[in-house]
Each structure stands twice: as C-alpha cells, then as structure tokens.
N, C-alpha and C. Protein backbone atom coordinates (compact mmCIF):
# COMPACT_ATOMS: atom_id res chain seq x y z
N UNK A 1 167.02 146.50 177.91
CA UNK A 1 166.85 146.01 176.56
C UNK A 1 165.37 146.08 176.18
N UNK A 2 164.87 146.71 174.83
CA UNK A 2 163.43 146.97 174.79
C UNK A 2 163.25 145.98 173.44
N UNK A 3 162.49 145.56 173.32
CA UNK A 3 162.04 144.89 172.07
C UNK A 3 160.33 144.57 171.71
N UNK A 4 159.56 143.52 171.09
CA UNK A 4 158.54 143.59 170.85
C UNK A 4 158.10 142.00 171.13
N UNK A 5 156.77 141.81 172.14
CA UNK A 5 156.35 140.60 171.93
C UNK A 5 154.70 140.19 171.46
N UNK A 6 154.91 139.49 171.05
CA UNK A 6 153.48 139.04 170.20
C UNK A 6 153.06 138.08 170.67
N UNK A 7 151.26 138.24 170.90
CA UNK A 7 150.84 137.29 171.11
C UNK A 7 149.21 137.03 170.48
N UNK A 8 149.10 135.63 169.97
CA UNK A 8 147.92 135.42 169.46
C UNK A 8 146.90 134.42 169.84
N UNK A 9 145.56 135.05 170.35
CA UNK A 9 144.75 134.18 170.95
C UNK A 9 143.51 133.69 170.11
N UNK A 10 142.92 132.77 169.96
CA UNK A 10 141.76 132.52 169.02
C UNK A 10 140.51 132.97 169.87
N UNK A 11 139.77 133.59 169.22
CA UNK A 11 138.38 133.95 169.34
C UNK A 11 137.51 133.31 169.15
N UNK A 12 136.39 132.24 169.48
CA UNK A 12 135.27 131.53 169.19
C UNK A 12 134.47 132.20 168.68
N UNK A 13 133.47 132.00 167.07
CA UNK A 13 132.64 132.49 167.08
C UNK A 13 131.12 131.40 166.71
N UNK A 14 130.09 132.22 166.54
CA UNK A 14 129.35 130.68 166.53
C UNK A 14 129.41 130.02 165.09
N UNK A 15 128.84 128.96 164.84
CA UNK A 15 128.80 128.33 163.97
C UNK A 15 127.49 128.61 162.99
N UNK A 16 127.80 128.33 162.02
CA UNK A 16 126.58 128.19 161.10
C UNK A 16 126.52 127.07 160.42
N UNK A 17 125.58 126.80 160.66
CA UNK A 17 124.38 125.63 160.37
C UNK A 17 123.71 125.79 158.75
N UNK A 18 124.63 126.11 157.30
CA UNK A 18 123.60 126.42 156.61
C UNK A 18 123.84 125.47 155.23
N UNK A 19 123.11 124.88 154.71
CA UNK A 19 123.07 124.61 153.32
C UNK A 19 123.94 124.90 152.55
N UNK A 20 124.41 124.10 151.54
CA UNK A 20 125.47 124.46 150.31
C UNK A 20 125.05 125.46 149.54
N UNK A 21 123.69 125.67 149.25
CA UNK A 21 123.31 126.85 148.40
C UNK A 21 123.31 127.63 148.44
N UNK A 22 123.07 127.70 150.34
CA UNK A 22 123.00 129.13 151.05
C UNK A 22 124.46 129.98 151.02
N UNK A 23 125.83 128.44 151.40
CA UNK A 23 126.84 129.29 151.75
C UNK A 23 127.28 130.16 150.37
N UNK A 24 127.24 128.84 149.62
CA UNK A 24 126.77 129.48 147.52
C UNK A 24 126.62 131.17 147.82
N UNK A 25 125.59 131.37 147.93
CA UNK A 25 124.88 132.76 148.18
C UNK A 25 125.76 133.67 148.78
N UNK A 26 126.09 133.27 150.13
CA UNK A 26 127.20 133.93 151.02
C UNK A 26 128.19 134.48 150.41
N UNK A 27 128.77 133.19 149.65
CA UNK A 27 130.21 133.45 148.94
C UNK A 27 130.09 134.94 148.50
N UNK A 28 129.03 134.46 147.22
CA UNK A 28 129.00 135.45 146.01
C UNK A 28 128.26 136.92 146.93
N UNK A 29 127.95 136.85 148.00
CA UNK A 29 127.21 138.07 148.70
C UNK A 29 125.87 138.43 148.04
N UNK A 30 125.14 137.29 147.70
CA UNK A 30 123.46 137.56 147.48
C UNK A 30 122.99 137.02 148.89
N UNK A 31 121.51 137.58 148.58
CA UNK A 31 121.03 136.95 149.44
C UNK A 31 119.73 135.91 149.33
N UNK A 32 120.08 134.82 150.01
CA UNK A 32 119.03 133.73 150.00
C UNK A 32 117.83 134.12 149.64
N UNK A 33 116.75 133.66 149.49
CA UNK A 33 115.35 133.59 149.13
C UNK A 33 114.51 133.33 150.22
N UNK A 34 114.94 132.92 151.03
CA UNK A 34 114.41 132.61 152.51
C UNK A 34 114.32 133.49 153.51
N UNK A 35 115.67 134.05 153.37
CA UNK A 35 116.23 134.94 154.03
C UNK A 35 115.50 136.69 153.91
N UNK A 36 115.28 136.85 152.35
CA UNK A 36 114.50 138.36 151.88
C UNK A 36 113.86 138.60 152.89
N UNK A 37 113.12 138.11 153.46
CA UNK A 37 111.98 138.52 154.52
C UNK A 37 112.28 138.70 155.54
N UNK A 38 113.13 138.31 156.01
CA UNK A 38 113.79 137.82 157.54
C UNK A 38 115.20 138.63 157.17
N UNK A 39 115.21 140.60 157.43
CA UNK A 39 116.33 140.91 157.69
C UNK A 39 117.57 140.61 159.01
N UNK A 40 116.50 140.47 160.17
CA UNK A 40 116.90 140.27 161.57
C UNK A 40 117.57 138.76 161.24
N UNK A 41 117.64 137.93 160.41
CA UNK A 41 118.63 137.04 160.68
C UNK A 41 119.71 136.97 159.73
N UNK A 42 119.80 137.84 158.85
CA UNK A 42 121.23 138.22 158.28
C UNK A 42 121.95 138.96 159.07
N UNK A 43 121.46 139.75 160.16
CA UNK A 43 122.54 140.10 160.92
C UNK A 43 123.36 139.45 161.92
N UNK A 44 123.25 138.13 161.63
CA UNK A 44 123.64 137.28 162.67
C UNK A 44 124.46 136.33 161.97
N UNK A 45 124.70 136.60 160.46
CA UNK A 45 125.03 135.65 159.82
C UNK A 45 126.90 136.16 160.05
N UNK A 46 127.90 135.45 160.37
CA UNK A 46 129.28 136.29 160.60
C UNK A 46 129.93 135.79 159.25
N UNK A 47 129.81 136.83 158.25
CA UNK A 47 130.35 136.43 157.00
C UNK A 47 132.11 136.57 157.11
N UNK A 48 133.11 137.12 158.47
CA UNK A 48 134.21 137.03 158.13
C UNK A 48 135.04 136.04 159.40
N UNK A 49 134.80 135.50 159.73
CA UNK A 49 135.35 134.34 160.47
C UNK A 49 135.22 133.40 159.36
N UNK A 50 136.30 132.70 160.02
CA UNK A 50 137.31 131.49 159.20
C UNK A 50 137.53 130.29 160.30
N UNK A 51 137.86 129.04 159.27
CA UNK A 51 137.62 127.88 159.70
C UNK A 51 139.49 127.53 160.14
N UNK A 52 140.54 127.02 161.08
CA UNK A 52 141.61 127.12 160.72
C UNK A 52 141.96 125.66 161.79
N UNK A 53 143.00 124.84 161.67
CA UNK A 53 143.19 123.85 162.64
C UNK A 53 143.94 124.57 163.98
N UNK A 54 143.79 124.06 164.95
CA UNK A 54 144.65 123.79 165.89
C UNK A 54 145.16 123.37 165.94
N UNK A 55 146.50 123.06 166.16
CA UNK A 55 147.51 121.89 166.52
C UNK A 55 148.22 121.66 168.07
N UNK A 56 147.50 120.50 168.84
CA UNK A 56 148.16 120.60 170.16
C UNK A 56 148.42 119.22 170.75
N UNK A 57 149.03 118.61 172.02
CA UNK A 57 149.71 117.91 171.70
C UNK A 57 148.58 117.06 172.95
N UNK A 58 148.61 115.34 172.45
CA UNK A 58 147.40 114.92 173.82
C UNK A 58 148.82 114.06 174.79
N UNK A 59 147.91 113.86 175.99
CA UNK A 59 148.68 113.65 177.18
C UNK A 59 149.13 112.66 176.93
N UNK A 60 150.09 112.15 177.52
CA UNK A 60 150.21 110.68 177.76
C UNK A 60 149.39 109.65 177.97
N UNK A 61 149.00 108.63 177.76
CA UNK A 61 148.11 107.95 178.07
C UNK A 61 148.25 106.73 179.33
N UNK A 62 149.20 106.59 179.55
CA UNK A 62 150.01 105.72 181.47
C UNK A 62 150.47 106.77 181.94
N UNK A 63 150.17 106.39 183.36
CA UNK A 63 151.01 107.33 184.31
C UNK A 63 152.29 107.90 184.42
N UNK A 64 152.90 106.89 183.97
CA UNK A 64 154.32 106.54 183.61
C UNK A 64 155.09 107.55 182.47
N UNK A 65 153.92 108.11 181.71
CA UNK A 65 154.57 108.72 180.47
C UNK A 65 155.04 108.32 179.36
N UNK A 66 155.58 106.89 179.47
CA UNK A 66 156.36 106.10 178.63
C UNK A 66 156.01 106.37 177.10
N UNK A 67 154.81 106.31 177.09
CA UNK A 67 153.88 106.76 175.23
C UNK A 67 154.28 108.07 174.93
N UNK A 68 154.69 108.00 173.53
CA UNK A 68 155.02 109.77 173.30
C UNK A 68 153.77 110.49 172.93
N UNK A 69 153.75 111.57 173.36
CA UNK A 69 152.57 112.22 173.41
C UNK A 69 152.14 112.05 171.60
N UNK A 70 151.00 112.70 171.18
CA UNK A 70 150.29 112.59 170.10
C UNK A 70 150.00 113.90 169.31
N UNK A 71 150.23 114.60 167.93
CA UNK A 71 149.88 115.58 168.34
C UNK A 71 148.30 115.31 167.62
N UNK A 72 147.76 116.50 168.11
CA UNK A 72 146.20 116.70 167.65
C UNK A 72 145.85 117.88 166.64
N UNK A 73 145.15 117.56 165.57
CA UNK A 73 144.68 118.72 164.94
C UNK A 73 142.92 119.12 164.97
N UNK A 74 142.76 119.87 165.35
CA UNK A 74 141.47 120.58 166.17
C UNK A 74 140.56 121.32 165.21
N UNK A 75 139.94 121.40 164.50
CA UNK A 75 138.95 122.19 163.85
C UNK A 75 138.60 123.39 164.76
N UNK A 76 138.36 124.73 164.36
CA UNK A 76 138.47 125.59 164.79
C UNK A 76 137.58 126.84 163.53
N UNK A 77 136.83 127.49 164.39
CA UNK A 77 136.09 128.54 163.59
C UNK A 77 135.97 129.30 164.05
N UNK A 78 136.36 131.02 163.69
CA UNK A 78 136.40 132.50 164.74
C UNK A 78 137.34 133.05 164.36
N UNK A 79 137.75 133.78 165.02
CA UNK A 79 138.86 135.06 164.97
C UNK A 79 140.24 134.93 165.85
N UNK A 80 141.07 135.77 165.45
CA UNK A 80 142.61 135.44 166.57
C UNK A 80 142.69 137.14 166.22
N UNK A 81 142.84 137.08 168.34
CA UNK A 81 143.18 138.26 168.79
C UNK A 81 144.90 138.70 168.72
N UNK A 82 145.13 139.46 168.26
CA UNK A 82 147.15 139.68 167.96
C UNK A 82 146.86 140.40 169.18
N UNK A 83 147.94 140.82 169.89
CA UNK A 83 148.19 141.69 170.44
C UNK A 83 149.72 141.75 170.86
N UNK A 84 150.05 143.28 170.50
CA UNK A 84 151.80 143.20 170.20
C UNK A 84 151.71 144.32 171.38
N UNK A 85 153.07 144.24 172.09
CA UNK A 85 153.62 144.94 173.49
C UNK A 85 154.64 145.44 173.51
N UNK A 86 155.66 145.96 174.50
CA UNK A 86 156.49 146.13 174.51
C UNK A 86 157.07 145.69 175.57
N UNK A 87 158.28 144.89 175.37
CA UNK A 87 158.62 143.84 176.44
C UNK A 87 159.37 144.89 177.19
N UNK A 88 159.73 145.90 177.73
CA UNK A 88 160.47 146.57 178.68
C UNK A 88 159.24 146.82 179.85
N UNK A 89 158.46 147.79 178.85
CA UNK A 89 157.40 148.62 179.89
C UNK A 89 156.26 147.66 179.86
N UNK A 90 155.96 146.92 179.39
CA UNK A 90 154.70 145.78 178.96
C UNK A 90 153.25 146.63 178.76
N UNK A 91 153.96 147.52 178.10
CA UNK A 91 152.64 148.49 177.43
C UNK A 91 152.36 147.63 176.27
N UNK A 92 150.82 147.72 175.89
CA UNK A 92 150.33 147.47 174.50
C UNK A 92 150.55 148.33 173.59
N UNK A 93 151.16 147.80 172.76
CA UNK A 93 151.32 148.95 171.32
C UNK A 93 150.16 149.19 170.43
N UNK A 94 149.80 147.74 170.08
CA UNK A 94 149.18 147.66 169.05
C UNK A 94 147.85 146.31 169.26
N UNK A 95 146.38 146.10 169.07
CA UNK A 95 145.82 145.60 168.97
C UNK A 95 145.00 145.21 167.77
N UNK A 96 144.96 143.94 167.36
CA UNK A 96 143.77 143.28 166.00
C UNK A 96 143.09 142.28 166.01
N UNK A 97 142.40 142.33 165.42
CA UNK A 97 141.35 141.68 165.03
C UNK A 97 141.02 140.43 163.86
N UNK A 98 141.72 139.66 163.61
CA UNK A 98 141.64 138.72 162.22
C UNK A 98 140.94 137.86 161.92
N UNK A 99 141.07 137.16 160.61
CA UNK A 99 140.62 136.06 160.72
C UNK A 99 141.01 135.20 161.19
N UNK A 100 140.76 133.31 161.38
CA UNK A 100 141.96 132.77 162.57
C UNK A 100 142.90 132.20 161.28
N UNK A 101 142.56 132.37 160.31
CA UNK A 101 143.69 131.09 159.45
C UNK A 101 144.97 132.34 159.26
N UNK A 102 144.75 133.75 159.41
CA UNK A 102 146.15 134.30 159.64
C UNK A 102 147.18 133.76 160.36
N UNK A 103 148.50 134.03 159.90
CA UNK A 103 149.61 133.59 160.03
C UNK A 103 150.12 134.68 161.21
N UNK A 104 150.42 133.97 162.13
CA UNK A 104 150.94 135.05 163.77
C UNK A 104 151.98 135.96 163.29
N UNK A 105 153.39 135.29 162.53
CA UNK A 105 154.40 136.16 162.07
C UNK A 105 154.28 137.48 161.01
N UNK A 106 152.58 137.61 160.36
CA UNK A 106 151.89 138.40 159.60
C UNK A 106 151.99 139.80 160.26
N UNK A 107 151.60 139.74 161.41
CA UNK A 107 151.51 140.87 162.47
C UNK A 107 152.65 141.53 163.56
N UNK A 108 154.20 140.81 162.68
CA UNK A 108 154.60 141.53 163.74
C UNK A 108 155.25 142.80 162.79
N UNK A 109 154.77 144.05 163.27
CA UNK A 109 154.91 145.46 162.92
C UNK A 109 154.65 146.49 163.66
C-alpha cells in the first residue's frame, strides 16, 4: 500500500529587537534612517519569518498524575520545515520552506 506522509517541523530564527517605527519601515519595505549607512546590518534583518503559537500540553504536576494535564500556548518566531515522503519506500518527494503561521494541511501535494 503506497500513500503520502507529511511532516512539519518549526525552524528557529533570531529575533529582532526593533522599534515600532522601524518595523513601520519594514512593513512598507523602506529603509530606516539609521540604517542608510549601515548596509551590513540590513542583511541580517529576516524580513520573512513569522510569529505563530505553539500549542503543547504541560506535565502533570503529582506523581500520581491525578491533575489533567494543561495545555500551553508558546510564542514562536521562524520558519516550518514540510517535508512530504512516501510511506512505502520512505523516499522524500518533496521539500519547503515556510513561514511558521502556515497551515500543515496547506502542503499536502
């Protein structure tokens, strides 16, 4: 039986540290006033990573288990790696690259 499985991992990327005016700037794709001079640090700036939650679940808190677990929502900024296979031969078909607030079921094709 051959079919297709998907899987999606999040990518960390770093954070930026910048001012409302600056991200202002970002948005619209100008560039800062600070920045004109200083090309070497616009290349560091990652204008396509995205901010997206995690959702995962925390432990029990007694040994016992008795507490139902909790779930957690995680702030999260970077990329999600897809990667689609083929569940017979477990060859890779297909590999991408996204932003993370994409939707996993987006990618299966």
């Amino acid at each position: 039986m051959s079919g297709q499985i998907l899987d999606a991992a999040p990518v960390a990327a770093l954070k930026q540290r910048d001012t409302n005016g600056k991200k202002a700037d970002f948005r619209e794709e100008r560039i800062p006033e600070d920045r004109k001079d200083k090309q070497e640090k616009l290349s560091h700036k990652d204008r396509d990573a995205r901010w997206t939650q995690k959702v995962t679940k925390a432990k029990p808190q007694t040994g016992d288990g008795t507490l139902p677990t909790t779930d957690l929502a995680v702030p999260f900024f970077g990329y999600k790696s897809h990667i689609s296979s083929d569940r017979k031969f477990r060859l890779i078909r297909t590999w991408k690259a996204t932003e993370t607030a994409t939707r996993d079921g987006a990618r299966l094709r």
